[in-house]
Protein backbone atom coordinates (compact mmCIF):
# COMPACT_ATOMS: atom_id res chain seq x y z
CA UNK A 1 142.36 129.03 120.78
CA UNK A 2 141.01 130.62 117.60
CA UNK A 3 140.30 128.01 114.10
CA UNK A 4 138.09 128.26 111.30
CA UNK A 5 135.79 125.79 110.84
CA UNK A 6 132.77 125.66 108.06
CA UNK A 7 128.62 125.58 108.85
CA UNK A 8 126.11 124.00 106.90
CA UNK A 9 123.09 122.16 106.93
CA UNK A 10 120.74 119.61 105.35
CA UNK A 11 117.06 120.85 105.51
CA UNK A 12 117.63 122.39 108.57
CA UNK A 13 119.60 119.80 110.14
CA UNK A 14 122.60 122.08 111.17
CA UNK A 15 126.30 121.45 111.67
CA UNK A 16 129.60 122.75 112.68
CA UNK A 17 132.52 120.97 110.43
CA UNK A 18 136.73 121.21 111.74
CA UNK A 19 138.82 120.23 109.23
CA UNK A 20 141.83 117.94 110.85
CA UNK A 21 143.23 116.62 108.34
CA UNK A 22 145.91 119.60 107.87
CA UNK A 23 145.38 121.46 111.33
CA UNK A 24 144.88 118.99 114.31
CA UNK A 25 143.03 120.60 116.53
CA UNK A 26 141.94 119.64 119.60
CA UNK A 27 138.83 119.62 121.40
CA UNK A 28 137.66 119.02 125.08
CA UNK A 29 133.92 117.51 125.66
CA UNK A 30 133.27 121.01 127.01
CA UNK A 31 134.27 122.75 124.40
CA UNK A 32 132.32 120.54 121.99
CA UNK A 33 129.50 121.00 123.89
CA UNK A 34 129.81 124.85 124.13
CA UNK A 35 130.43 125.11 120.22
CA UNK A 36 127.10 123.02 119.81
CA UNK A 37 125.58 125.37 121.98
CA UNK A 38 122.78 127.83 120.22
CA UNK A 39 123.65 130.18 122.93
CA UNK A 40 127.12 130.49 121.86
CA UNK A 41 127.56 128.87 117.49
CA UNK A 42 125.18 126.48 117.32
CA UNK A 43 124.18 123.23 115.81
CA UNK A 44 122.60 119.46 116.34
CA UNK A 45 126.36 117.92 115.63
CA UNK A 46 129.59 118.60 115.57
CA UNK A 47 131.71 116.79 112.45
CA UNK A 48 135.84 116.15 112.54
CA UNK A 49 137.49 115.82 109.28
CA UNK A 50 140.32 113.51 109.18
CA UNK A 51 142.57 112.00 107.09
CA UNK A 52 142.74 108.95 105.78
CA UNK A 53 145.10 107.95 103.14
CA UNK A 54 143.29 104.77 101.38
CA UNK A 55 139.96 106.88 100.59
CA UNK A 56 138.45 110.84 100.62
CA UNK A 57 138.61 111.31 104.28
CA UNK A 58 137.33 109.97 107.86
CA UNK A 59 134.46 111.69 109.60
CA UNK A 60 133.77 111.57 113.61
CA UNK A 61 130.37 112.84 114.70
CA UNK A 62 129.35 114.46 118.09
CA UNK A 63 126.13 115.30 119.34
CA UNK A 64 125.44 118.36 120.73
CA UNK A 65 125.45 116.88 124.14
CA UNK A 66 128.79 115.58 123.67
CA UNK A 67 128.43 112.35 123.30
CA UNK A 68 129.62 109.95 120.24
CA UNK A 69 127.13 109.58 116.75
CA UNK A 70 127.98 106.66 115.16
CA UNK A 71 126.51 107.79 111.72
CA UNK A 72 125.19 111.09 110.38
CA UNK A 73 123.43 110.93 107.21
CA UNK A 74 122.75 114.57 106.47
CA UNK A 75 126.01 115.64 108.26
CA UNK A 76 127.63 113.25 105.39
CA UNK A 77 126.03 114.22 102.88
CA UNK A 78 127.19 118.19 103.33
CA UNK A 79 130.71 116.80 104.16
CA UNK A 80 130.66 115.30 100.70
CA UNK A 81 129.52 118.36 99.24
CA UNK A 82 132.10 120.21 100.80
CA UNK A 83 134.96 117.97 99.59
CA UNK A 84 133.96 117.97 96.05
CA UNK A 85 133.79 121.06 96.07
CA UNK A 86 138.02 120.95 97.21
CA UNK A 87 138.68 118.07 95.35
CA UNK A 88 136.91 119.03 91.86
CA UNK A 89 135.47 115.46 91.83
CA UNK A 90 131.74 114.38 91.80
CA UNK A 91 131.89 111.24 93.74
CA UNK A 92 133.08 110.87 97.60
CA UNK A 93 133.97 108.13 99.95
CA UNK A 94 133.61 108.91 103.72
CA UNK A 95 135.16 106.76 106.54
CA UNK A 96 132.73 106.62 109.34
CA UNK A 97 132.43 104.17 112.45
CA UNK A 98 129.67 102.61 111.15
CA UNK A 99 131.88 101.55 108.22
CA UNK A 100 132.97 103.79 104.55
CA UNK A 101 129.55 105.71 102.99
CA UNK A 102 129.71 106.29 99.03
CA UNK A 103 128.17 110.08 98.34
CA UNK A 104 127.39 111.22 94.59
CA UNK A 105 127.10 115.20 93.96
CA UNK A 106 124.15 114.69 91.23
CA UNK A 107 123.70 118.23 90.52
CA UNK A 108 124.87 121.94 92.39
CA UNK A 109 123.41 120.74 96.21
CA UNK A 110 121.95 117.68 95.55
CA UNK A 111 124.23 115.02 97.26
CA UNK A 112 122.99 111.33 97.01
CA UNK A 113 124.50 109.03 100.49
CA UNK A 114 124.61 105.19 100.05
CA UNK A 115 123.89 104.34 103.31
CA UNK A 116 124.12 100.14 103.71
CA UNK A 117 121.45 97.54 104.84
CA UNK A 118 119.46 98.23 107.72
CA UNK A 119 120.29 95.64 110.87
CA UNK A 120 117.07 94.73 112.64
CA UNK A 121 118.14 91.94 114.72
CA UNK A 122 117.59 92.84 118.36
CA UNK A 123 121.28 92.27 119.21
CA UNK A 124 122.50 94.64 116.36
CA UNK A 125 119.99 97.97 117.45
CA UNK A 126 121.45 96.79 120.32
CA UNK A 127 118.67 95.89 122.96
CA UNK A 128 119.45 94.66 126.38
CA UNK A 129 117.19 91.71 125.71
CA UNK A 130 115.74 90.13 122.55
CA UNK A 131 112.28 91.53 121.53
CA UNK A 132 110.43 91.87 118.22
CA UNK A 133 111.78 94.36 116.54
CA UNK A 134 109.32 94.38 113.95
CA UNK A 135 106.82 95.66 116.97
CA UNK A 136 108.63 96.47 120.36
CA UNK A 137 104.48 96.91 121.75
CA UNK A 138 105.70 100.46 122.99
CA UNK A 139 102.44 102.52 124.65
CA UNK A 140 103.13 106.46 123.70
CA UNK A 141 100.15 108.56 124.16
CA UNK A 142 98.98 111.64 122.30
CA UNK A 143 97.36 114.84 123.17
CA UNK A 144 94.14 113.73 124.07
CA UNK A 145 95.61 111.20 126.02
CA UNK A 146 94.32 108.09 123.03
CA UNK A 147 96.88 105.15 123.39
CA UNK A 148 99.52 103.66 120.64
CA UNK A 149 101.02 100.75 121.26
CA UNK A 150 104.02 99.37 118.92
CA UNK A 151 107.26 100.80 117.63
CA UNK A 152 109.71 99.44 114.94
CA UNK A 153 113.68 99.33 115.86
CA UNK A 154 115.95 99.76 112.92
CA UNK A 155 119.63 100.38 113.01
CA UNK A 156 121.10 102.25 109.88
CA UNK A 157 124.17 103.77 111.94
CA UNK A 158 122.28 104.65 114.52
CA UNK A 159 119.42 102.94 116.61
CA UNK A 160 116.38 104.03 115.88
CA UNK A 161 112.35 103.56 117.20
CA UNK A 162 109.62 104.03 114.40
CA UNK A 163 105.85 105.26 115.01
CA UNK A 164 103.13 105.16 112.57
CA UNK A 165 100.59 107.70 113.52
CA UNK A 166 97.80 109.16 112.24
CA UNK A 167 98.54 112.82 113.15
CA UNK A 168 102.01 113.32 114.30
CA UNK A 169 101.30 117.03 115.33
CA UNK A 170 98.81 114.87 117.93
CA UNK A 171 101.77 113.68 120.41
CA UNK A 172 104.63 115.74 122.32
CA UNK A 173 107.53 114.67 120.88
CA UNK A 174 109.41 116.75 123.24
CA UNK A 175 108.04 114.05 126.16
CA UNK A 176 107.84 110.99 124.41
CA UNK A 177 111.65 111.23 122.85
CA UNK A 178 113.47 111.09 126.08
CA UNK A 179 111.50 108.85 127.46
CA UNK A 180 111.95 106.47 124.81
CA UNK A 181 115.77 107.41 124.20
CA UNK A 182 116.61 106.80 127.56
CA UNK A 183 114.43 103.74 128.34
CA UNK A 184 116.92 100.77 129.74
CA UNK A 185 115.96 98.62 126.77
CA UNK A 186 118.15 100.86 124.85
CA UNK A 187 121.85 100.44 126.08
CA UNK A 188 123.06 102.95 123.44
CA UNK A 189 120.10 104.61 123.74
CA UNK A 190 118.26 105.87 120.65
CA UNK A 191 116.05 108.16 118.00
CA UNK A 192 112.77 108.20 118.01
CA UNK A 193 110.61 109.11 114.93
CA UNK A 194 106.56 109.32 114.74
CA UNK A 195 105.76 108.91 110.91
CA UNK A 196 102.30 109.46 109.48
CA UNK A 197 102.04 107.90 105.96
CA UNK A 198 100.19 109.98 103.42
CA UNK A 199 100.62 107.15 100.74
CA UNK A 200 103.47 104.68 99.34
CA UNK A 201 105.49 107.67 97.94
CA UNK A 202 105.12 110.01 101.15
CA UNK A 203 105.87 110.01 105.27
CA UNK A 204 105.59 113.19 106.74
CA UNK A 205 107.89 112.78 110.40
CA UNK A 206 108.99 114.41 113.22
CA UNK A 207 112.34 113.26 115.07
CA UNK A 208 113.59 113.21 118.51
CA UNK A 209 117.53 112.73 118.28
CA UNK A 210 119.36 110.80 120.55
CA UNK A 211 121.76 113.47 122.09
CA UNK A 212 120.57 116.67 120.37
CA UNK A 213 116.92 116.32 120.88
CA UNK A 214 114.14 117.72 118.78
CA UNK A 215 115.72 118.50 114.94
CA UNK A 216 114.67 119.94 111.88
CA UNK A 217 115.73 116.91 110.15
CA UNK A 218 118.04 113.77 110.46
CA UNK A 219 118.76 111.33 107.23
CA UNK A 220 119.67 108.46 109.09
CA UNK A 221 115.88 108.91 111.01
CA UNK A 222 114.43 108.60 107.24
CA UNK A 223 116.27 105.65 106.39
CA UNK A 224 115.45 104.41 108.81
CA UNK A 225 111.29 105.57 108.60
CA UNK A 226 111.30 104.18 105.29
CA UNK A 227 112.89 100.64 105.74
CA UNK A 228 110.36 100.59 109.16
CA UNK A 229 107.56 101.00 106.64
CA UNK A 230 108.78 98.82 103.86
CA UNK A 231 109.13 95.66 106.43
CA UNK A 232 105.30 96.66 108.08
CA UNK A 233 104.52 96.88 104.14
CA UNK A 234 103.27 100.32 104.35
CA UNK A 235 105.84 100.82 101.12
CA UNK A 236 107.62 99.49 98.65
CA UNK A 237 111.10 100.52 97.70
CA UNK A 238 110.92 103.79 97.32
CA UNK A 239 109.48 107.06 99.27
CA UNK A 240 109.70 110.60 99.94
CA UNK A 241 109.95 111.67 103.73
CA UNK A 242 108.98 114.93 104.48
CA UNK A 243 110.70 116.97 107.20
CA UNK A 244 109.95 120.67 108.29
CA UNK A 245 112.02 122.39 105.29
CA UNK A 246 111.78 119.39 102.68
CA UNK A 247 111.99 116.11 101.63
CA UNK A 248 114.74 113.22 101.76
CA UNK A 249 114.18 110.88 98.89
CA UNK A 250 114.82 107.39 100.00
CA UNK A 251 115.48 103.83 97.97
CA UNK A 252 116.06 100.80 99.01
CA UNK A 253 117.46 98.68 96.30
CA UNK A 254 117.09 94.94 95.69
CA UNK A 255 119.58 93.97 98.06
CA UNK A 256 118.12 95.88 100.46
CA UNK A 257 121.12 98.89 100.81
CA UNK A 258 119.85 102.44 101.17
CA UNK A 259 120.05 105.70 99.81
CA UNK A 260 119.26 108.93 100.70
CA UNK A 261 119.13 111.85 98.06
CA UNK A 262 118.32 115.37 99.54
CA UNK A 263 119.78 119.12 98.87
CA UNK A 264 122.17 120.96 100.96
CA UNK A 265 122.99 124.32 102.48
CA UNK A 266 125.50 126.90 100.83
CA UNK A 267 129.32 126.56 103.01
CA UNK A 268 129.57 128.95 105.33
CA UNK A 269 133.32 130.19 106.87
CA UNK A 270 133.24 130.69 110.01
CA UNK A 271 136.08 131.48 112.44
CA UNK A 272 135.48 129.76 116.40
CA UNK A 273 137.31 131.59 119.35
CA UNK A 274 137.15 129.37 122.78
């Protein structure tokens, strides 16, 4: 089987988009899995275009282990990009299964993605029993093996676990993430994010994806950093957070509904053979 298929990212955070909507084709877990594969194409998820006839189009994320993503912020943000760029129009609505995500092209790659209100109610991360989500009491230790105990669950699409650290160079993220992802509190498992506030307007973070592991960057992961911070009032309603190759601006309006505003990649053609 031989399709084209398009590659971008969003600072870093790397994806291979199939368009459906006109050419259904059909993939295998395996040969998800294989396209994700760095060995092979390459990429933290894998996005499916379809149609949908009452708004722009439906997206369906996977992650590079095959498994389902129920909400990709920087994979929609470059899907938007990529369809207003076909459909000469500056504003996009996605269909995701976290519910329909409003994108604005605000100038040549910057792509602005209304994300909703955050859930923090144990039963909606989900956990398998109820906790304080606020501080789950979580002990992750660093380098020099110095103990940090808490961790704040937010759901913006995804589940996600928050650390404030001092340093987050200090800890191996590469340990601590799979722990944490696969602990059995977690039925859908989750992300996991160590954030180290420079001030009010800055996070510098590193995240562990659920299903893809380490990543350059992941926009639901800031969301969800900056609504962790706002509700341990470490910020107000607005911050930058600071990846490896940039920065996601996020807002969190008065009713509490985010958005994320970053830059993304140039589209890439590629053609897949498998």
């Amino acid at each position: 089987m031989e399709f084209k298929a398009f590659k971008m990212d969003g600072l870093g955070n790397d994806f291979v988009i199939i368009d459906q909507r006109h050419n259904h084709i059909e993939l295998t877990n395996d040969q998800i899995k294989k396209i994700c594969n760095r060995n092979f194409i390459g990429c933290d998820q894998l996005i499916f275009i379809k149609k949908n006839e009452k708004i722009d189009a439906d997206m369906e994320f996977y992650n590079s282990d095959g498994s389902v993503s129920g909400a990709c912020g920087n994979g929609t943000r470059c899907v938007a990009y990529l369809l207003s760029k076909e459909m000469n129009k500056n504003k996009i609505v996605l269909g995701t299964k976290s519910g329909n995500l409003e994108s604005r092209i605000l100038d040549k790659k910057l792509v602005e993605t209304k994300i909703g209100p955050a859930k923090t109610n144990w039963n909606e991360i989900p956990l398998l029993e109820e906790l304080n989500t606020i501080n789950l009491n979580f002990k992750i230790v660093d380098n020099n093996n110095n103990e940090y105990f808490g961790g704040t669950a937010v759901n913006v699409g995804n589940p996600h676990v928050v650390f404030f650290v001092d340093n987050i160079e200090d800890f191996n993220l590469e340990k601590i993430g799979p722990e944490i992802e696969n602990n059995k509190l977690f039925p859908e498992k989750c992300n996991v994010t160590l954030a180290n506030i420079i001030n009010e307007n800055h996070i510098k973070v590193k995240v562990w994806e659920r299903g893809a592991g380490l990543t350059k960057a992941c926009g639901t992961a800031a969301c969800a950093t900056a609504y962790a911070a706002k509700i341990n009032d470490k910020i107000k309603n607005k911050t930058e957070i600071e990846f490896e190759l940039g920065k996601l601006l996020i807002l969190i309006d008065k009713s509490e509904n985010i958005s994320m505003t970053g830059t993304v990649s140039n589209i890439d053609q590629i053609n897949i053979k498998i």
